[in-house]
N, C-alpha and C. Protein backbone atom coordinates (compact mmCIF):
# COMPACT_ATOMS: atom_id res chain seq x y z
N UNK A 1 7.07 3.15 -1.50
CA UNK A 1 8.03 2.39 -0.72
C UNK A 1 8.34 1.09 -1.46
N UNK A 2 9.54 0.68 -1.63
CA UNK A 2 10.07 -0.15 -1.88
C UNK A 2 10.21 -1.59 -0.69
N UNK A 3 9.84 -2.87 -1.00
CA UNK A 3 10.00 -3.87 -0.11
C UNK A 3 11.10 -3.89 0.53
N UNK A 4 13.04 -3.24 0.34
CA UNK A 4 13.65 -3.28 1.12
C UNK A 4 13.60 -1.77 1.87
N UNK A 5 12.78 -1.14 1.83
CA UNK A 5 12.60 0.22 2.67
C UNK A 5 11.53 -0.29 3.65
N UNK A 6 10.84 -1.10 3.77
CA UNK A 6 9.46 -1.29 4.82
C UNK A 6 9.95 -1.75 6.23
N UNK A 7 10.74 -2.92 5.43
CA UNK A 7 11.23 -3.51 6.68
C UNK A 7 12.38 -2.85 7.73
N UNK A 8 13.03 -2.19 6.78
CA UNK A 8 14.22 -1.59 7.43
C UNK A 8 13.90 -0.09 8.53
N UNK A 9 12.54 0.36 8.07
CA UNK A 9 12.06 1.38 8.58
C UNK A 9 10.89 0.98 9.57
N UNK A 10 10.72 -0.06 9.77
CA UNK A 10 9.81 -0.48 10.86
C UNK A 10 10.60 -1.98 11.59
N UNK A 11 12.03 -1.68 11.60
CA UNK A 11 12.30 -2.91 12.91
C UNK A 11 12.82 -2.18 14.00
N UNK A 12 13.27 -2.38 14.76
CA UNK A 12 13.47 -1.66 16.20
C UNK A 12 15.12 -1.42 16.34
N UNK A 13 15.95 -1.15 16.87
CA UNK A 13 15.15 0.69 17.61
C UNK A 13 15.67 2.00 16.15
N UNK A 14 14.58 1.70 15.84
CA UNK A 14 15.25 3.28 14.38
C UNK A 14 14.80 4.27 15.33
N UNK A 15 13.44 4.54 15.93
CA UNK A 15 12.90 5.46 16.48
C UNK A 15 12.71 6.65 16.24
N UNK A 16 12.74 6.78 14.57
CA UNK A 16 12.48 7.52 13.63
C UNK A 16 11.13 7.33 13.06
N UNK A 17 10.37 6.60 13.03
CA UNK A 17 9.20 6.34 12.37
C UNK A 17 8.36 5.82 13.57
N UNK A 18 8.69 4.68 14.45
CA UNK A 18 7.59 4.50 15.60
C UNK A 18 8.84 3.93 16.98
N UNK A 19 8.21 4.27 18.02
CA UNK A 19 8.76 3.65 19.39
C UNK A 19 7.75 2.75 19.87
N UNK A 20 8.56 1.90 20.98
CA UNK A 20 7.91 1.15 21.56
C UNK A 20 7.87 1.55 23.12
N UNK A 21 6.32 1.31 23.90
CA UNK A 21 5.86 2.12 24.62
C UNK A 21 5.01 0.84 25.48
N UNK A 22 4.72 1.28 26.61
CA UNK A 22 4.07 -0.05 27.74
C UNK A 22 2.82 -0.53 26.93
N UNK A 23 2.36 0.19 25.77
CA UNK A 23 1.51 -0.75 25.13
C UNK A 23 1.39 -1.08 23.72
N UNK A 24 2.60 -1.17 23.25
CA UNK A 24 2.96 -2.09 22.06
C UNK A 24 3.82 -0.75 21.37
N UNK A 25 3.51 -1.01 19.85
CA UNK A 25 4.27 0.37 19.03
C UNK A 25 3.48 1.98 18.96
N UNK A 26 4.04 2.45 18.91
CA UNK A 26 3.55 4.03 18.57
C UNK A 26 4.09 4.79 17.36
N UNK A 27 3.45 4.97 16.51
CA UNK A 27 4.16 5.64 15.46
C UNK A 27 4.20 6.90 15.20
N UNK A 28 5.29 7.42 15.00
CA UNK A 28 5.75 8.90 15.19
C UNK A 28 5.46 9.48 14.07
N UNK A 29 5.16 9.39 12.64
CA UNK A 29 4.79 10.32 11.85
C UNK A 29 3.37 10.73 12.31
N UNK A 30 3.54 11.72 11.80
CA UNK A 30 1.83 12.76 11.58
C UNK A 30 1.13 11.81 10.65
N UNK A 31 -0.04 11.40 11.10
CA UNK A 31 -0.87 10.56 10.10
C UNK A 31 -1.53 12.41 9.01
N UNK A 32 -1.53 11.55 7.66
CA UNK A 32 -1.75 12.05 6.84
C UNK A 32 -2.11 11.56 5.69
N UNK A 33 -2.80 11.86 4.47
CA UNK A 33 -3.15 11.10 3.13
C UNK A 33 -2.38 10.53 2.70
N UNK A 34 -2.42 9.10 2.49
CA UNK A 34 -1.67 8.39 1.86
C UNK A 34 -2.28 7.55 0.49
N UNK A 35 -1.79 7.97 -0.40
CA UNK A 35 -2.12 7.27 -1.81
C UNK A 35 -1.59 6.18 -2.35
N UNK A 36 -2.14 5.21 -2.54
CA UNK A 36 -1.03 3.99 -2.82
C UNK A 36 -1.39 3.27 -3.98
N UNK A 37 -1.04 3.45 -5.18
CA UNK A 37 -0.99 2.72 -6.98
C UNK A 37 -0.72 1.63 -6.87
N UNK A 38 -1.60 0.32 -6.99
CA UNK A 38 -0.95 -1.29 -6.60
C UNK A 38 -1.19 -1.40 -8.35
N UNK A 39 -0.31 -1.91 -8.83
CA UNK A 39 0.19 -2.23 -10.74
C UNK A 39 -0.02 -3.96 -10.43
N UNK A 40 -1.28 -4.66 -11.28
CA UNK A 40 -0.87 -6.04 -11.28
C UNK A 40 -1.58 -6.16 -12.94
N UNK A 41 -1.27 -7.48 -12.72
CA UNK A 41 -1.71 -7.90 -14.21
C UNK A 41 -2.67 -9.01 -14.29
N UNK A 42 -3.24 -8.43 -13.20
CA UNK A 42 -5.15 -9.26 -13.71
C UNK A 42 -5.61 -8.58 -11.99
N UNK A 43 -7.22 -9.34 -11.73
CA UNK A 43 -7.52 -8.65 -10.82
C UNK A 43 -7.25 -9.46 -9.34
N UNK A 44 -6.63 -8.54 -8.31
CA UNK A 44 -6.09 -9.16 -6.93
C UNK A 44 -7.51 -8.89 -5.89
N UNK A 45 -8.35 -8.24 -6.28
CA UNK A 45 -9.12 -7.94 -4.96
C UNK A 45 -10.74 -7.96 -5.23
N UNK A 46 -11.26 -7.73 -4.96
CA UNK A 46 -12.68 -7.79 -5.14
C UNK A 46 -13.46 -9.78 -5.16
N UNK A 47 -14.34 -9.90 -5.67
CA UNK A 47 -15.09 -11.05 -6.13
C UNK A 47 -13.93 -11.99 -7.13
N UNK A 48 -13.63 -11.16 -8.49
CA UNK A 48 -13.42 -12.12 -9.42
C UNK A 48 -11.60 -11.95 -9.25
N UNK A 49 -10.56 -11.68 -8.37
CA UNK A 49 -9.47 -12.05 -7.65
C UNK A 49 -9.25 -13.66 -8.02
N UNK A 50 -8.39 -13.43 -8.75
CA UNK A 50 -7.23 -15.00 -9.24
C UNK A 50 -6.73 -15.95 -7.52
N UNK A 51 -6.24 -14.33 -6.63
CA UNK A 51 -5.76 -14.80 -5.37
C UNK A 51 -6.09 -13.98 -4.24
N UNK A 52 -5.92 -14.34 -3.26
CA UNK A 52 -5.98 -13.49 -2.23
C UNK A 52 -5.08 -12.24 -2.04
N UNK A 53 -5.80 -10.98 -1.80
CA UNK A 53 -5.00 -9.79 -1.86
C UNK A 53 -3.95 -9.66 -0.40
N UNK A 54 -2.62 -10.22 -0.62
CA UNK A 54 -2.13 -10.21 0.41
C UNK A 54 -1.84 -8.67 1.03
N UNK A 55 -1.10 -7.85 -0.34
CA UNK A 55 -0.38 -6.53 -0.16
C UNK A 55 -1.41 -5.82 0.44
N UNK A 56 -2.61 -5.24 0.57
CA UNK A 56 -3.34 -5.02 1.17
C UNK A 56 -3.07 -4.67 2.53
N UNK A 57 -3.25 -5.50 3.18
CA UNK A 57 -3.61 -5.85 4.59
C UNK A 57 -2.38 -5.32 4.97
N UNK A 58 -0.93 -6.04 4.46
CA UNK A 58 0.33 -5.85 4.92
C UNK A 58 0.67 -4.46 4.77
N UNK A 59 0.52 -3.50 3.49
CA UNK A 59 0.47 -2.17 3.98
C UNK A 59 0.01 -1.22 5.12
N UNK A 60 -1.27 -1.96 5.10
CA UNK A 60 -2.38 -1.19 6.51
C UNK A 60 -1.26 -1.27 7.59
N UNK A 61 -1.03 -2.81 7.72
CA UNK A 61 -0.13 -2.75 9.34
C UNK A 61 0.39 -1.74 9.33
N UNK A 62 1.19 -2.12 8.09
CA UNK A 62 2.92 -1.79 7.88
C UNK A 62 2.89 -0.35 8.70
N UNK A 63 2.19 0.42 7.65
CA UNK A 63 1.81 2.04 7.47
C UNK A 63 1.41 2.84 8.95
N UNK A 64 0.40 1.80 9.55
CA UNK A 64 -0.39 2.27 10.39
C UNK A 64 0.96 2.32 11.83
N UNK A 65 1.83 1.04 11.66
CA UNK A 65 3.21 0.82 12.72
C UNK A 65 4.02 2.30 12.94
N UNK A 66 3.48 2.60 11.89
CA UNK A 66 4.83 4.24 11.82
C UNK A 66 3.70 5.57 11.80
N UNK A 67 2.61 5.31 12.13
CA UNK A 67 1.74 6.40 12.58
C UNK A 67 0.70 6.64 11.09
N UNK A 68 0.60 6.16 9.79
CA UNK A 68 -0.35 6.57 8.77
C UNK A 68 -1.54 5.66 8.66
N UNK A 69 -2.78 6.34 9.08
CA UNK A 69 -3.90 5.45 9.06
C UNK A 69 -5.16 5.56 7.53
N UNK A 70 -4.78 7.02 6.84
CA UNK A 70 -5.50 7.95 6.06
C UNK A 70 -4.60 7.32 5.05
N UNK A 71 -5.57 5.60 4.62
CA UNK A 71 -4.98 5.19 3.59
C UNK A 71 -5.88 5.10 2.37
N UNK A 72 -5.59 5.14 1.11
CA UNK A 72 -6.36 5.42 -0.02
C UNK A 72 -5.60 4.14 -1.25
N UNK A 73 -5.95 3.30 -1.84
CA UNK A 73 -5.71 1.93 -2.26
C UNK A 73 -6.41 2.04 -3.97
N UNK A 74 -5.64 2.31 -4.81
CA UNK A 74 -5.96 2.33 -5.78
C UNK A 74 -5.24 1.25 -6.74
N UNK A 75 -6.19 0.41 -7.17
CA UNK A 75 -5.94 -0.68 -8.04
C UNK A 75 -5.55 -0.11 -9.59
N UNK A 76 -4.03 -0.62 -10.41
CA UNK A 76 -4.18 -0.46 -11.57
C UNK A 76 -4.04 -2.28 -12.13
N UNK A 77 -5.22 -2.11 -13.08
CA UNK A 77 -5.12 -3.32 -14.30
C UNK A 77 -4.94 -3.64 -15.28
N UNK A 78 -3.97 -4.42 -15.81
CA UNK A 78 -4.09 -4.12 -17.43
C UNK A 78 -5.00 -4.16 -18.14
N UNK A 79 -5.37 -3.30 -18.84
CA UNK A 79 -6.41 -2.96 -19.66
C UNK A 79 -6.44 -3.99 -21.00
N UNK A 80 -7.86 -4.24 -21.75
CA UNK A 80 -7.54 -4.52 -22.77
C UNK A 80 -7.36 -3.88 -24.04
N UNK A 81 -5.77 -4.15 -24.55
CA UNK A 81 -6.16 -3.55 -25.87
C UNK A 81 -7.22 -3.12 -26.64
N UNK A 82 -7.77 -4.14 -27.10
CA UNK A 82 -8.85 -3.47 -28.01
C UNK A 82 -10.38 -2.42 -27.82
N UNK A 83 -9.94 -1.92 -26.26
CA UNK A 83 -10.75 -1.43 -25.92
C UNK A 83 -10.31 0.01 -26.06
N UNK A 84 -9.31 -0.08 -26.39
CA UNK A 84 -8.65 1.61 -25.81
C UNK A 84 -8.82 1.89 -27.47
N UNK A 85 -9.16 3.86 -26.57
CA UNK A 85 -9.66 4.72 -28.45
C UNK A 85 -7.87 4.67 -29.34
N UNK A 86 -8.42 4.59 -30.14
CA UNK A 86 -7.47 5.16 -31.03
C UNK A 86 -7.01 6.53 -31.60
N UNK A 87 -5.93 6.58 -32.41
CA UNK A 87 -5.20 8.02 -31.97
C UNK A 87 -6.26 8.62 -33.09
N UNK A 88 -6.60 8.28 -33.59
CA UNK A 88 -7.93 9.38 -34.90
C UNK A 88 -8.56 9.61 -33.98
N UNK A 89 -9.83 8.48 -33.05
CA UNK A 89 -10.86 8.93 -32.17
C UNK A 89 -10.50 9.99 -30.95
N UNK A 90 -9.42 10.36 -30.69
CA UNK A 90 -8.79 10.85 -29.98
C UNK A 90 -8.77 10.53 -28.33
């Protein structure tokens, strides 16, 4: 998902993704596995985090607003060069 797809798919009334009901939102997809690749360029989460992992949290809502709770959060980091094999070592 793209940042102008989140919002546009979770404000009211699409009623395609979640309704609102006598006790707050309900979200209409089938919860199911969700895989999510976060790309930064140093580390956002754990102990040694530059900043606070905002995207995080804001997915959970986001996701969970339109019915997906079966979330899976996979960090990519840039690696360092000189660590990676080379094309001889294969």
């Amino acid at each position: 998902m793209t940042e102008a797809i989140v919002p546009l798919e979770t404000r009211p009334p699409t009623r395609r993704t979640f309704t609102i009901g006598a006790g707050g939102k309900v979200g209409l997809l089938e919860d199911r596995p969700v895989f999510v690749g976060i790309a930064s360029g140093g580390r956002f989460s754990g102990e040694q985090a530059r900043r606070p992992d905002f995207l995080t949290p804001y997915l959970m809502t986001i996701l969970a607003t339109v019915g997906l709770s079966d979330l899976s959060f996979f960090p990519f980091r840039k690696r360092d060069p000189g660590r990676l094999p080379s094309r001889e070592q294969g």
